[in-house]
PDB file of N, CA and C in Angstrom:
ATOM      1  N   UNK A   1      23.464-107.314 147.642  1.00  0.00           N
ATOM      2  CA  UNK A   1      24.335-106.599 146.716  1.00  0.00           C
ATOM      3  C   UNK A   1      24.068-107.113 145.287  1.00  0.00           C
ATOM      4  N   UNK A   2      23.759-105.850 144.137  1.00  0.00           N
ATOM      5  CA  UNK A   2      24.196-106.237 142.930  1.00  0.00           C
ATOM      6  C   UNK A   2      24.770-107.279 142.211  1.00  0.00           C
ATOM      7  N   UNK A   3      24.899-108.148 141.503  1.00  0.00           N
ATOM      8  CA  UNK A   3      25.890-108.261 140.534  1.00  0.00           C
ATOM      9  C   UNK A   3      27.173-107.282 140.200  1.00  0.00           C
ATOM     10  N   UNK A   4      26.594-106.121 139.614  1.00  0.00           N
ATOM     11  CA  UNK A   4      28.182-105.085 139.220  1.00  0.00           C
ATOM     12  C   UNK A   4      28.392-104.893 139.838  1.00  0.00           C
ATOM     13  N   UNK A   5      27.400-104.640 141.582  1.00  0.00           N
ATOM     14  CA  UNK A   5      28.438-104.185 142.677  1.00  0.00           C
ATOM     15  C   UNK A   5      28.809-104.969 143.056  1.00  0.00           C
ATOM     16  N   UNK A   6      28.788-106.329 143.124  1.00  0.00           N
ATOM     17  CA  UNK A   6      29.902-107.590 143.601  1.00  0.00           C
ATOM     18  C   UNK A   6      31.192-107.198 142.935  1.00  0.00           C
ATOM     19  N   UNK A   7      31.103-106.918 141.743  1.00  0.00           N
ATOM     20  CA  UNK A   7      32.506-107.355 140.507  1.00  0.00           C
ATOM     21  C   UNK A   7      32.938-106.089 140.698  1.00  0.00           C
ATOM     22  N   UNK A   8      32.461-104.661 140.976  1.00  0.00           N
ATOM     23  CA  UNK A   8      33.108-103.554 141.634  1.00  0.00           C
ATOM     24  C   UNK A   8      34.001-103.332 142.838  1.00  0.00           C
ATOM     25  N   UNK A   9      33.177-104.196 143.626  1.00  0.00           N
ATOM     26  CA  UNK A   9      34.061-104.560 144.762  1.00  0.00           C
ATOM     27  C   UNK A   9      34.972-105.230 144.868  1.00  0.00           C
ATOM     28  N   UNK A  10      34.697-106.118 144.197  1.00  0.00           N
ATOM     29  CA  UNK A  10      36.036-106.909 143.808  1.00  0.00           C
ATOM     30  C   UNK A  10      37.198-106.174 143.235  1.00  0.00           C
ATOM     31  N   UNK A  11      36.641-105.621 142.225  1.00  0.00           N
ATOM     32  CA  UNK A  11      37.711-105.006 142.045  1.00  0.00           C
ATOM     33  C   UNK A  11      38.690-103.992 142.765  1.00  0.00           C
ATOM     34  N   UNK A  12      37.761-103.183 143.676  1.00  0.00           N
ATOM     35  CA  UNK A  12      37.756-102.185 144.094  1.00  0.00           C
ATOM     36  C   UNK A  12      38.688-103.190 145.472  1.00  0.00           C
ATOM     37  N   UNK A  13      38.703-104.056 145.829  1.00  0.00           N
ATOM     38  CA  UNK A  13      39.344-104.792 147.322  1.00  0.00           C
ATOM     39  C   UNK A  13      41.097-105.115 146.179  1.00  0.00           C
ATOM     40  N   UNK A  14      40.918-105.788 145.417  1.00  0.00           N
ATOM     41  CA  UNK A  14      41.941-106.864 144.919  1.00  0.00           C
ATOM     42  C   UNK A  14      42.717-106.306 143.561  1.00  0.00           C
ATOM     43  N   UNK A  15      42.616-104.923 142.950  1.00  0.00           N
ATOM     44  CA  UNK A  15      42.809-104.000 141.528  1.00  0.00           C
ATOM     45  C   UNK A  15      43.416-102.897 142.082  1.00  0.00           C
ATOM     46  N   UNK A  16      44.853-102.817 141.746  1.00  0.00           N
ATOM     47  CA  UNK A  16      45.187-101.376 142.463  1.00  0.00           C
ATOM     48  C   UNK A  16      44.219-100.267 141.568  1.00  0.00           C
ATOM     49  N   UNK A  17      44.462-100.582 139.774  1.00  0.00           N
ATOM     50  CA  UNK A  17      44.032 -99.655 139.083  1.00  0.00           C
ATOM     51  C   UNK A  17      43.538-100.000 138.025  1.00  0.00           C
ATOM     52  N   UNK A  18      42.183 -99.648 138.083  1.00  0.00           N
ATOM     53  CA  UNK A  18      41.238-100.412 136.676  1.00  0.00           C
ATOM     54  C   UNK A  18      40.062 -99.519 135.572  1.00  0.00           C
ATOM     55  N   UNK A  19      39.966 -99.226 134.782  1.00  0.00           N
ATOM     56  CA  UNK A  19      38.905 -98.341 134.007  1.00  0.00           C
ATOM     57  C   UNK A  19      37.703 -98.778 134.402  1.00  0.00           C
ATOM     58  N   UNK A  20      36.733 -97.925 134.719  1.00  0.00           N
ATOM     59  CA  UNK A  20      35.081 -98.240 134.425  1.00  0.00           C
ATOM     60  C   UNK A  20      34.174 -97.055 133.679  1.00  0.00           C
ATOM     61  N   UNK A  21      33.681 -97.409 132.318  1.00  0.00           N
ATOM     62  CA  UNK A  21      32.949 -96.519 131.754  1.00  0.00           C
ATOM     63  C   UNK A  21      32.450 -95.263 132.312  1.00  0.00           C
ATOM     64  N   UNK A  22      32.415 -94.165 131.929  1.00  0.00           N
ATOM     65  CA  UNK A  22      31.694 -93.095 132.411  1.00  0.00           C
ATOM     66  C   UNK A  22      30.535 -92.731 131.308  1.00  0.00           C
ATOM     67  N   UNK A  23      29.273 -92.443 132.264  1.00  0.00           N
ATOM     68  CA  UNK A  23      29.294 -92.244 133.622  1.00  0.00           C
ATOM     69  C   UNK A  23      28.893 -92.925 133.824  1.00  0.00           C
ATOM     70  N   UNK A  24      29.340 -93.149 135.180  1.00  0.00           N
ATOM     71  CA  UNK A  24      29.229 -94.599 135.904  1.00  0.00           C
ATOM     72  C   UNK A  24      27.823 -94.828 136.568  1.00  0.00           C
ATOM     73  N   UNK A  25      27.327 -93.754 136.484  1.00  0.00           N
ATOM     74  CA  UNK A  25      25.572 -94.441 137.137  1.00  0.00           C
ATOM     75  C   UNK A  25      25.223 -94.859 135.786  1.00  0.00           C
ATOM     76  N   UNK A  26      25.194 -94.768 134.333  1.00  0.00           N
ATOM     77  CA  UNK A  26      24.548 -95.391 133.354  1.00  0.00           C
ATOM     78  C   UNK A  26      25.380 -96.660 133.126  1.00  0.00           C
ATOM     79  N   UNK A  27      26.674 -96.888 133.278  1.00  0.00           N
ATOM     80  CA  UNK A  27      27.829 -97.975 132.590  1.00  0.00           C
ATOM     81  C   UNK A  27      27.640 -98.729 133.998  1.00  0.00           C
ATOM     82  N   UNK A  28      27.858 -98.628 135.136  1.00  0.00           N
ATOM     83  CA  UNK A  28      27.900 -99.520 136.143  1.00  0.00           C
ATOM     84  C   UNK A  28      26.960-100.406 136.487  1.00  0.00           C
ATOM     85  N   UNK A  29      25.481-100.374 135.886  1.00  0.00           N
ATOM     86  CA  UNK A  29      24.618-101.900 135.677  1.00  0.00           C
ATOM     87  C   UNK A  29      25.020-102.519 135.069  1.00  0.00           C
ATOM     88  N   UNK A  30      25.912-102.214 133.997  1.00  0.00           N
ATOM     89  CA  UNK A  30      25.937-103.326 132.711  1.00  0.00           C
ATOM     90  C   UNK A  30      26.868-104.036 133.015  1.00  0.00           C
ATOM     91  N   UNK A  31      27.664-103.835 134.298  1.00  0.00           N
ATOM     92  CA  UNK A  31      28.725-104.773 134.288  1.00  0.00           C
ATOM     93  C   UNK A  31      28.055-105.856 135.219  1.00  0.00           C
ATOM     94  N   UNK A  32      28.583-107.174 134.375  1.00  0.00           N
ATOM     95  CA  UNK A  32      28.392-108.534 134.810  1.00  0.00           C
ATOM     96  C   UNK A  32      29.528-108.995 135.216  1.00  0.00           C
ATOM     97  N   UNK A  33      30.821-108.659 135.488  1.00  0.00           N
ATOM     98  CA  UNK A  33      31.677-109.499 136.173  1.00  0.00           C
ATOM     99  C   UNK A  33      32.792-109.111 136.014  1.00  0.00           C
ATOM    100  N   UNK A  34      33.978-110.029 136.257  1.00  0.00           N
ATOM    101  CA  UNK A  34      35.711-109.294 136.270  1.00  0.00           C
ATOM    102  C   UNK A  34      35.953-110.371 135.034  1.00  0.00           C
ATOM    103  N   UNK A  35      36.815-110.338 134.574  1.00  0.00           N
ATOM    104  CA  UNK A  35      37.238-110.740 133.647  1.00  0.00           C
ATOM    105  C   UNK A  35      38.905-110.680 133.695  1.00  0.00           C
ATOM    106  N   UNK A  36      39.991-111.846 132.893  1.00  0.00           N
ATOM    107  CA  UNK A  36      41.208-111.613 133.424  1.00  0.00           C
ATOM    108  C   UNK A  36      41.702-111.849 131.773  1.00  0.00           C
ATOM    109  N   UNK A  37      42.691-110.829 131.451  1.00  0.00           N
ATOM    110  CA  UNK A  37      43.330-111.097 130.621  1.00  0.00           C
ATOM    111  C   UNK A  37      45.129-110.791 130.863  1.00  0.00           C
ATOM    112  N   UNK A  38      45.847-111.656 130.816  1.00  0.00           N
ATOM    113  CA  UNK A  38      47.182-112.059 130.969  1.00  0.00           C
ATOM    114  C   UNK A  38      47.053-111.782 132.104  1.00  0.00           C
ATOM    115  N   UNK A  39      48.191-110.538 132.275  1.00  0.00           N
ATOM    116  CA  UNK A  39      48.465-110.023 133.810  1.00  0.00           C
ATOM    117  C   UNK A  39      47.902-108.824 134.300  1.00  0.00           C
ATOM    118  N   UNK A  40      46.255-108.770 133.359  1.00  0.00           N
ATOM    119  CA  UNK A  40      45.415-107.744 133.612  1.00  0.00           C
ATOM    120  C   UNK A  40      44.516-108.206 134.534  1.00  0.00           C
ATOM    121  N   UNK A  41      43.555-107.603 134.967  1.00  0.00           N
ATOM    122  CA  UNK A  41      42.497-107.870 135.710  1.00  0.00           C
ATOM    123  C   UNK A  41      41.205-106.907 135.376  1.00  0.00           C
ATOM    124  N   UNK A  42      40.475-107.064 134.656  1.00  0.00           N
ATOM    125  CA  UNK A  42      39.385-106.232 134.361  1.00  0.00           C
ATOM    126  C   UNK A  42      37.549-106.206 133.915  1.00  0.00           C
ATOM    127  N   UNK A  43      36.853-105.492 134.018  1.00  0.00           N
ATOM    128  CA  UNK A  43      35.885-105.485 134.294  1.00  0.00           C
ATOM    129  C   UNK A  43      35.204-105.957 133.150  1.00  0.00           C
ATOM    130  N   UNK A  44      33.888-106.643 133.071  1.00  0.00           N
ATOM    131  CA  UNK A  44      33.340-106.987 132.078  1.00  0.00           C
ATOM    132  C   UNK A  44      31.870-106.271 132.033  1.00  0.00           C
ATOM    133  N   UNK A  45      31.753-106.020 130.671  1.00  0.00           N
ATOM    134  CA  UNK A  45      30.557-105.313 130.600  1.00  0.00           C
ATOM    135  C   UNK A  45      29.398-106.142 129.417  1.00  0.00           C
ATOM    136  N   UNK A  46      28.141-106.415 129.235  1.00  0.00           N
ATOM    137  CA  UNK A  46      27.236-106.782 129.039  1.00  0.00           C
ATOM    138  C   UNK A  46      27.044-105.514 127.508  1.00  0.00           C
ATOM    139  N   UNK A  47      27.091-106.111 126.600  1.00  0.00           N
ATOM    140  CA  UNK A  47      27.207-105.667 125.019  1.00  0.00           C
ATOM    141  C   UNK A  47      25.402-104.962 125.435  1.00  0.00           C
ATOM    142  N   UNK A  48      24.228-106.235 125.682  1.00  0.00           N
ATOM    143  CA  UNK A  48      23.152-105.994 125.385  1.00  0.00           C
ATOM    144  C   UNK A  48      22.704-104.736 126.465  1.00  0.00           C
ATOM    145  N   UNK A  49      23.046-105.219 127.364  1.00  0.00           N
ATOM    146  CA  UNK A  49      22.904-104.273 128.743  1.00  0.00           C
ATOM    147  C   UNK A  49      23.508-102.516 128.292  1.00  0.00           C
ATOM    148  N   UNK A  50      24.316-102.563 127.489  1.00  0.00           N
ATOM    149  CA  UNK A  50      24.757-101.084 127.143  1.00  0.00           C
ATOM    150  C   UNK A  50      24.035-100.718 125.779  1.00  0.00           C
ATOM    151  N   UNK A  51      23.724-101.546 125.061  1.00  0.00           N
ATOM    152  CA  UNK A  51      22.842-101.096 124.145  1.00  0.00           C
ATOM    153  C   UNK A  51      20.968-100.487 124.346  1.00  0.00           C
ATOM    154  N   UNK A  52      20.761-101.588 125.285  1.00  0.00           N
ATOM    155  CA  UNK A  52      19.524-101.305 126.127  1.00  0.00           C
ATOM    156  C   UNK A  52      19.564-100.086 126.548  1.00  0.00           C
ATOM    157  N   UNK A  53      21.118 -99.121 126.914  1.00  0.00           N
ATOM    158  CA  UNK A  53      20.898 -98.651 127.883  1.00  0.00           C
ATOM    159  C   UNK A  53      20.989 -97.442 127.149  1.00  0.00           C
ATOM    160  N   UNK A  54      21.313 -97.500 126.036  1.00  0.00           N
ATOM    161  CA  UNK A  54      21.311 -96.216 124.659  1.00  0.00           C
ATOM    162  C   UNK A  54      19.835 -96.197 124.234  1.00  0.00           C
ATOM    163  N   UNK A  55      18.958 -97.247 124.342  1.00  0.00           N
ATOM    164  CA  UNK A  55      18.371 -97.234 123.207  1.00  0.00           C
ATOM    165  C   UNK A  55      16.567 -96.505 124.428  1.00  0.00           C
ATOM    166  N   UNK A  56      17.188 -96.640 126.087  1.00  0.00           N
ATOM    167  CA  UNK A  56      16.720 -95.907 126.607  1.00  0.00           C
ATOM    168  C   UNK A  56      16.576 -94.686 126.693  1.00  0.00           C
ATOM    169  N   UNK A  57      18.148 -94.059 126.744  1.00  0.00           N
ATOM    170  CA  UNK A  57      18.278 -92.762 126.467  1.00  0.00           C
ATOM    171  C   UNK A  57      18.014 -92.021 125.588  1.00  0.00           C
ATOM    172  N   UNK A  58      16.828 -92.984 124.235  1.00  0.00           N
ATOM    173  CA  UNK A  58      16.904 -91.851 123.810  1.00  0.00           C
ATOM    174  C   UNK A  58      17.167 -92.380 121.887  1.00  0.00           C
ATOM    175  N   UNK A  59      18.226 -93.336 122.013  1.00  0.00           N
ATOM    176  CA  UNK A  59      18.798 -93.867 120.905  1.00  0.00           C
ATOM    177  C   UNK A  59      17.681 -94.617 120.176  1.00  0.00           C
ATOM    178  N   UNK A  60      17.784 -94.569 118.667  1.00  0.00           N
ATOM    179  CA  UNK A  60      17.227 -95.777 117.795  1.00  0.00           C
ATOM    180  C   UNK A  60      18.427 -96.779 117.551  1.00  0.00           C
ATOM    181  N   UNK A  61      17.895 -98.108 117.871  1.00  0.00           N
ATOM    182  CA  UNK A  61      18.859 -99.639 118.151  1.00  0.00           C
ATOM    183  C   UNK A  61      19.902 -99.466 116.790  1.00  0.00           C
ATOM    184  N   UNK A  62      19.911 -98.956 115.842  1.00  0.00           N
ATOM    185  CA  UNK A  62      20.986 -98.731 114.764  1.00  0.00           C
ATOM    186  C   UNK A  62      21.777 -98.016 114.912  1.00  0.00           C
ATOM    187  N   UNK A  63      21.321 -96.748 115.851  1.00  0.00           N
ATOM    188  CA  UNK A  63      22.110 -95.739 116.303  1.00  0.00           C
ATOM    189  C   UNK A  63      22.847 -96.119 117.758  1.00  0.00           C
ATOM    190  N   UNK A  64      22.363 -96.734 118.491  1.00  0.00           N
ATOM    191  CA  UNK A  64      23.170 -97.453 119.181  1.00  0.00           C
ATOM    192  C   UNK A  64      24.254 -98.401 119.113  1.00  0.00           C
ATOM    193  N   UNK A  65      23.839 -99.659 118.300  1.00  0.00           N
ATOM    194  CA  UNK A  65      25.039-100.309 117.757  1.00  0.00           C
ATOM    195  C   UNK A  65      26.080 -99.957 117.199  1.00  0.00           C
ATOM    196  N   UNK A  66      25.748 -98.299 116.945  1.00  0.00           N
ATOM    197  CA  UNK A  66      26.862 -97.575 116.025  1.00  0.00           C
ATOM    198  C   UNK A  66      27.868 -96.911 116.967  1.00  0.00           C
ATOM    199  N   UNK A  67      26.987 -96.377 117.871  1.00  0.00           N
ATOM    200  CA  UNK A  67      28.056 -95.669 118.639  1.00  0.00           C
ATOM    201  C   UNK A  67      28.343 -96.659 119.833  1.00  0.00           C
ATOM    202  N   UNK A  68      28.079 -97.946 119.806  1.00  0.00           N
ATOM    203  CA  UNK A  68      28.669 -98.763 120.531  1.00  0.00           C
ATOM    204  C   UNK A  68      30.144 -99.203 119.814  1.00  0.00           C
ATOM    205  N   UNK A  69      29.787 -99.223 118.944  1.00  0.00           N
ATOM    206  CA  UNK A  69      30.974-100.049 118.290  1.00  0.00           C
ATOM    207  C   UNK A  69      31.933 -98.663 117.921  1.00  0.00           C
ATOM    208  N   UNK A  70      31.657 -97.832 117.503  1.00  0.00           N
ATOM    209  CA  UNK A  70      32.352 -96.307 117.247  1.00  0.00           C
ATOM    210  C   UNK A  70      33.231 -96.230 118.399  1.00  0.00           C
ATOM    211  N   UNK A  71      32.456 -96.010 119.742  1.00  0.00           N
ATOM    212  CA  UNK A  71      32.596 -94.970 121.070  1.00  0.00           C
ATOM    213  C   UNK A  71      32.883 -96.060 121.930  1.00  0.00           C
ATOM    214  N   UNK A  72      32.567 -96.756 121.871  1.00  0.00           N
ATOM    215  CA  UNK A  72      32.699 -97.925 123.287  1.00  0.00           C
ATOM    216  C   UNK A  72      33.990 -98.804 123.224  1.00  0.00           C
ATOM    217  N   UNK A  73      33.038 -99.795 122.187  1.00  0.00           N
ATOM    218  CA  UNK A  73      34.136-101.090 121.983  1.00  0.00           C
ATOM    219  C   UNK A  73      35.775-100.402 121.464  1.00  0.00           C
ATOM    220  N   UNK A  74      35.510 -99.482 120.292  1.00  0.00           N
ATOM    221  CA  UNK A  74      36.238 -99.302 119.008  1.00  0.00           C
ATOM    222  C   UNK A  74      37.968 -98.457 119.957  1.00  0.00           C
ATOM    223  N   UNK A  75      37.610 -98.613 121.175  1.00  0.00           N
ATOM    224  CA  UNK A  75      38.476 -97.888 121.806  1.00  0.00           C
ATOM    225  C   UNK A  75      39.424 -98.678 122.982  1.00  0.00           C
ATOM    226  N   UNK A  76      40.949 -98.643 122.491  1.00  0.00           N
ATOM    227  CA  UNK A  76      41.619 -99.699 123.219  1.00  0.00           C
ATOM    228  C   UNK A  76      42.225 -98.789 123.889  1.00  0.00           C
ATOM    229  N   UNK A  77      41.695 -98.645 125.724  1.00  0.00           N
ATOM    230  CA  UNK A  77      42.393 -97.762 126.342  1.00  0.00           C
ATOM    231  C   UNK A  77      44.156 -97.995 127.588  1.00  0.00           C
ATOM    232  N   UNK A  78      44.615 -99.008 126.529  1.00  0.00           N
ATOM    233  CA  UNK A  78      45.760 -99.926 127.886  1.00  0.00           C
ATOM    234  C   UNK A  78      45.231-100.927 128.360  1.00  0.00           C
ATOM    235  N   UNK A  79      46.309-100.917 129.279  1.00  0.00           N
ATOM    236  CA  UNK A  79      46.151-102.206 130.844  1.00  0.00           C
ATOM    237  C   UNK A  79      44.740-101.092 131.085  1.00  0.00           C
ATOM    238  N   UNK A  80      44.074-102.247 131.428  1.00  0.00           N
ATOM    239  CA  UNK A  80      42.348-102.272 132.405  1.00  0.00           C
ATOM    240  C   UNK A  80      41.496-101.926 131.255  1.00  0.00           C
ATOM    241  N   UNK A  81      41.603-101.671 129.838  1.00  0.00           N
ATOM    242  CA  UNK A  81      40.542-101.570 129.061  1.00  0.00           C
ATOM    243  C   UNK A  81      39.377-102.908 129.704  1.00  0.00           C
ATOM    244  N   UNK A  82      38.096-102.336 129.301  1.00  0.00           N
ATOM    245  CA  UNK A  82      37.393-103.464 129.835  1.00  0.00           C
ATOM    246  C   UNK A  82      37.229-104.246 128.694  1.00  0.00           C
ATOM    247  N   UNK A  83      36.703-105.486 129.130  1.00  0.00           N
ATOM    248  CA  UNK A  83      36.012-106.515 128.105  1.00  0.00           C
ATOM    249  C   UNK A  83      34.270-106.110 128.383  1.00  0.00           C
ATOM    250  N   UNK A  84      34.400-106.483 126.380  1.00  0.00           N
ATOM    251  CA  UNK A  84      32.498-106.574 126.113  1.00  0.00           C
ATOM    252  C   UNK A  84      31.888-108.192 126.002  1.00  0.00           C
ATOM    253  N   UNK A  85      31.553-108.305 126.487  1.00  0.00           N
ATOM    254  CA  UNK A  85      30.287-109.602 126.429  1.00  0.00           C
ATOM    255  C   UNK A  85      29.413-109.631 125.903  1.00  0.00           C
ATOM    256  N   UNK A  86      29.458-110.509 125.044  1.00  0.00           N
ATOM    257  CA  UNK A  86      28.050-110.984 123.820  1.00  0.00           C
ATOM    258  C   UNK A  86      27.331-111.828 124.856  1.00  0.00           C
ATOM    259  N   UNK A  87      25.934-111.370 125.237  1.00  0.00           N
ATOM    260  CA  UNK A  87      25.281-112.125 125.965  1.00  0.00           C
ATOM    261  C   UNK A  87      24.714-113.540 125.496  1.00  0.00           C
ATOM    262  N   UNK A  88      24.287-114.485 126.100  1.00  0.00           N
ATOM    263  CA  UNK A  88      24.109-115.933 125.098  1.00  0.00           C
ATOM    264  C   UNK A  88      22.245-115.679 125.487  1.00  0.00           C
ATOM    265  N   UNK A  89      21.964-114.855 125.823  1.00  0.00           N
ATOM    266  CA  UNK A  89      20.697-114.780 125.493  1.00  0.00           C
ATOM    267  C   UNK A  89      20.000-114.322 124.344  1.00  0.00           C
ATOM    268  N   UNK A  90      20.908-113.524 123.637  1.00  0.00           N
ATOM    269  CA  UNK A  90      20.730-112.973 122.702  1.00  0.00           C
ATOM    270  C   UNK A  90      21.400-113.569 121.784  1.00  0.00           C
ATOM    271  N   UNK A  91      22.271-114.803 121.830  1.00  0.00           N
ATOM    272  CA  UNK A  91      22.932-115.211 120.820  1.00  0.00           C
ATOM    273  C   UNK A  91      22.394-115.659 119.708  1.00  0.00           C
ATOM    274  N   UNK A  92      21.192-116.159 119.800  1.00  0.00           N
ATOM    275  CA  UNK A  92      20.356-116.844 118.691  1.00  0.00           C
ATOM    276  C   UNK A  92      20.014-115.466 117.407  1.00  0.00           C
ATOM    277  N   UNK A  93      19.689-114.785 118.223  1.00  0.00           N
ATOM    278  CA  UNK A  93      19.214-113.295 117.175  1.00  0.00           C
ATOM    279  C   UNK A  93      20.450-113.109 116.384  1.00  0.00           C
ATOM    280  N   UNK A  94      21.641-113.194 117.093  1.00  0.00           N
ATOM    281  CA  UNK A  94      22.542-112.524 116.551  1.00  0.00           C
ATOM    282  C   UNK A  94      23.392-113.424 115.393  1.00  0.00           C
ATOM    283  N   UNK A  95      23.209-114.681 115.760  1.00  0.00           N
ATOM    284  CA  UNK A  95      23.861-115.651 115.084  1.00  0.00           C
ATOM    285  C   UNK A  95      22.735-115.849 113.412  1.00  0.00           C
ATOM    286  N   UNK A  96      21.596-116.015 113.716  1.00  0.00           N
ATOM    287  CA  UNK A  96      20.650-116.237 112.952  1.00  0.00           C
ATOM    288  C   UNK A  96      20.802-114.311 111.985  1.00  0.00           C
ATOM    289  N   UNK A  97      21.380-112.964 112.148  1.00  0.00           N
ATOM    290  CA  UNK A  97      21.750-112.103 111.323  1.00  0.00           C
ATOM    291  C   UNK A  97      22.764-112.215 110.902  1.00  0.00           C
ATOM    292  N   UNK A  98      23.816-112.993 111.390  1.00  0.00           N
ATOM    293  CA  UNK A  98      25.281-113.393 110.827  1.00  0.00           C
ATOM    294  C   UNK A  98      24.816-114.420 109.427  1.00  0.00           C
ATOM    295  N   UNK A  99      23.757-115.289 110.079  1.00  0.00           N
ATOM    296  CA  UNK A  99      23.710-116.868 108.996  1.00  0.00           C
ATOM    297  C   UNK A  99      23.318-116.029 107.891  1.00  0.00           C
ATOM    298  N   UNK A 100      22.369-114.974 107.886  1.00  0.00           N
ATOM    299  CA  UNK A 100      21.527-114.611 106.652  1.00  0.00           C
ATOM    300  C   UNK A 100      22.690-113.451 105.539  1.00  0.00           C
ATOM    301  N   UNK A 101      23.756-113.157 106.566  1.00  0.00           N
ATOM    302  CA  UNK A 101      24.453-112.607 106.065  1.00  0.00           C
ATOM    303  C   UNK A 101      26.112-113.050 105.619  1.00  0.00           C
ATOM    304  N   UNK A 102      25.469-114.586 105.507  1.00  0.00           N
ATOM    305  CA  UNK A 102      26.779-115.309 105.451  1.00  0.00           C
ATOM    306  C   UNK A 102      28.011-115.311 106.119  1.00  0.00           C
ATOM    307  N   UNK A 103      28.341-115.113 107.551  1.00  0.00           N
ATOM    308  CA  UNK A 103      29.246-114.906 107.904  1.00  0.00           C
ATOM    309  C   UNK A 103      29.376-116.192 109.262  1.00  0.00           C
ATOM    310  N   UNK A 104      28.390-116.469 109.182  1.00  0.00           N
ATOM    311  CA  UNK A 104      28.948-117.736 110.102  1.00  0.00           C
ATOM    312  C   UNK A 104      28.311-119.006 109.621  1.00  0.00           C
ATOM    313  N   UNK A 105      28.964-120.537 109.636  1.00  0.00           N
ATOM    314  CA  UNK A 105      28.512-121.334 108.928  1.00  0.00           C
ATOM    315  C   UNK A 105      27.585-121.762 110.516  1.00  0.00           C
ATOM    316  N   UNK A 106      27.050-122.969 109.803  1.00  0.00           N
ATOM    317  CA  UNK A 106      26.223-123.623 110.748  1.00  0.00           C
ATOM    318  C   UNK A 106      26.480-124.851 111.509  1.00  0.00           C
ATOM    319  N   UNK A 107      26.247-125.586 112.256  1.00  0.00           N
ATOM    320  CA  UNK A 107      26.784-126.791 113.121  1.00  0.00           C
ATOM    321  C   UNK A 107      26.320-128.026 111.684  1.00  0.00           C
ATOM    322  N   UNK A 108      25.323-127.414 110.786  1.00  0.00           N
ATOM    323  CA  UNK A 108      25.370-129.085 110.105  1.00  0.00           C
ATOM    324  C   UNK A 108      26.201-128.817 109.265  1.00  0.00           C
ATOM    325  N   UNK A 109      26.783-127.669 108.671  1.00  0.00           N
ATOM    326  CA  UNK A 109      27.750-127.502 107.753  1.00  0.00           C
ATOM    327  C   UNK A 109      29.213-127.957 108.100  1.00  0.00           C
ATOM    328  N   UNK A 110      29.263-127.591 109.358  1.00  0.00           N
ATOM    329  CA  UNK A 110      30.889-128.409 109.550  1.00  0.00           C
ATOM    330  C   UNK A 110      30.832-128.730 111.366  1.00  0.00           C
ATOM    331  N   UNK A 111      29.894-130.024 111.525  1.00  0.00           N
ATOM    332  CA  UNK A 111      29.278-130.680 112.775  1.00  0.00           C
ATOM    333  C   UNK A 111      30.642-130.473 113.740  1.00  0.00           C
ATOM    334  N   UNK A 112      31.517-130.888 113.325  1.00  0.00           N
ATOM    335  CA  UNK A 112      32.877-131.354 114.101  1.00  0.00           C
ATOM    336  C   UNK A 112      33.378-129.828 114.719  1.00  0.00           C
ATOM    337  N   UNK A 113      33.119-128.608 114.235  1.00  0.00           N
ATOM    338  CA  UNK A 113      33.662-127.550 114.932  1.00  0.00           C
ATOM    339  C   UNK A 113      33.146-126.797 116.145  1.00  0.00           C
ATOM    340  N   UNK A 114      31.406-127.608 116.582  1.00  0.00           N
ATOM    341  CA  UNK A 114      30.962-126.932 117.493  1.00  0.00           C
ATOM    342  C   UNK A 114      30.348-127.935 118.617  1.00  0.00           C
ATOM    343  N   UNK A 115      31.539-129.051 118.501  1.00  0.00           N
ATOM    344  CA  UNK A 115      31.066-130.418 119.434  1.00  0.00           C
ATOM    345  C   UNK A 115      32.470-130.271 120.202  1.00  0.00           C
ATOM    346  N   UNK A 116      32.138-130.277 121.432  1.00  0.00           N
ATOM    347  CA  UNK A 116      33.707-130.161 122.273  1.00  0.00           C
ATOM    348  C   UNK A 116      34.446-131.944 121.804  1.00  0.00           C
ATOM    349  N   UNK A 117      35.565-131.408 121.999  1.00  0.00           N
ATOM    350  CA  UNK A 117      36.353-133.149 121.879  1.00  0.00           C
ATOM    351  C   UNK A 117      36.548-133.948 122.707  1.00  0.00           C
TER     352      UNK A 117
END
């Protein structure tokens, strides 16, 4: 079995009632797992994995990030909205367009905020 179909099933055994992207043959790879927020229970989906999966169909990667963040993320649907996941494989790319664009400092700039205590 899958990955998403593990965390489907899961859900699908232990979730009376939960959202999953449509359509679900393109949105249902990208999910990597369940995810819990308060007294929710809900599905997690893979940021890169849905962008990949635009930029298959068809999309240029600008035009994807757009209507990811437009159409996807930008939409809070209740109890069971899913969670998006910033993959840490990709974190370096993404962190290193934040640095150049000033929006995130760096570990030598303030050492103490990215060393657990």
């Amino acid at each position: 079995m899958k990955p998403h179909e593990k965390a489907i099933a899961y859900m699908d055994a232990y979730v009376d009632e939960y959202l999953r992207l449509e359509p679900r043959v393109d949105f249902d790879p990208c999910v990597v797992g369940v995810g819990r927020r308060f007294h929710d229970t809900v599905l997690v989906y893979s940021i890169q994995k849905i962008l990949d999966m635009y930029v298959a169909q068809g999309m240029e990667r600008e035009d994807a990030e757009e209507h990811f963040e437009f159409n996807t993320i930008g939409g809070w649907l209740g109890e069971g909205t899913p969670i998006f996941m910033v993959d840490t494989d990709h974190y370096d790319a993404l962190a290193e367009d934040a640095l150049a664009e000033g929006a995130l400092a760096t570990a030598t700039d303030n050492p103490s905020s990215t060393e657990p205590a």
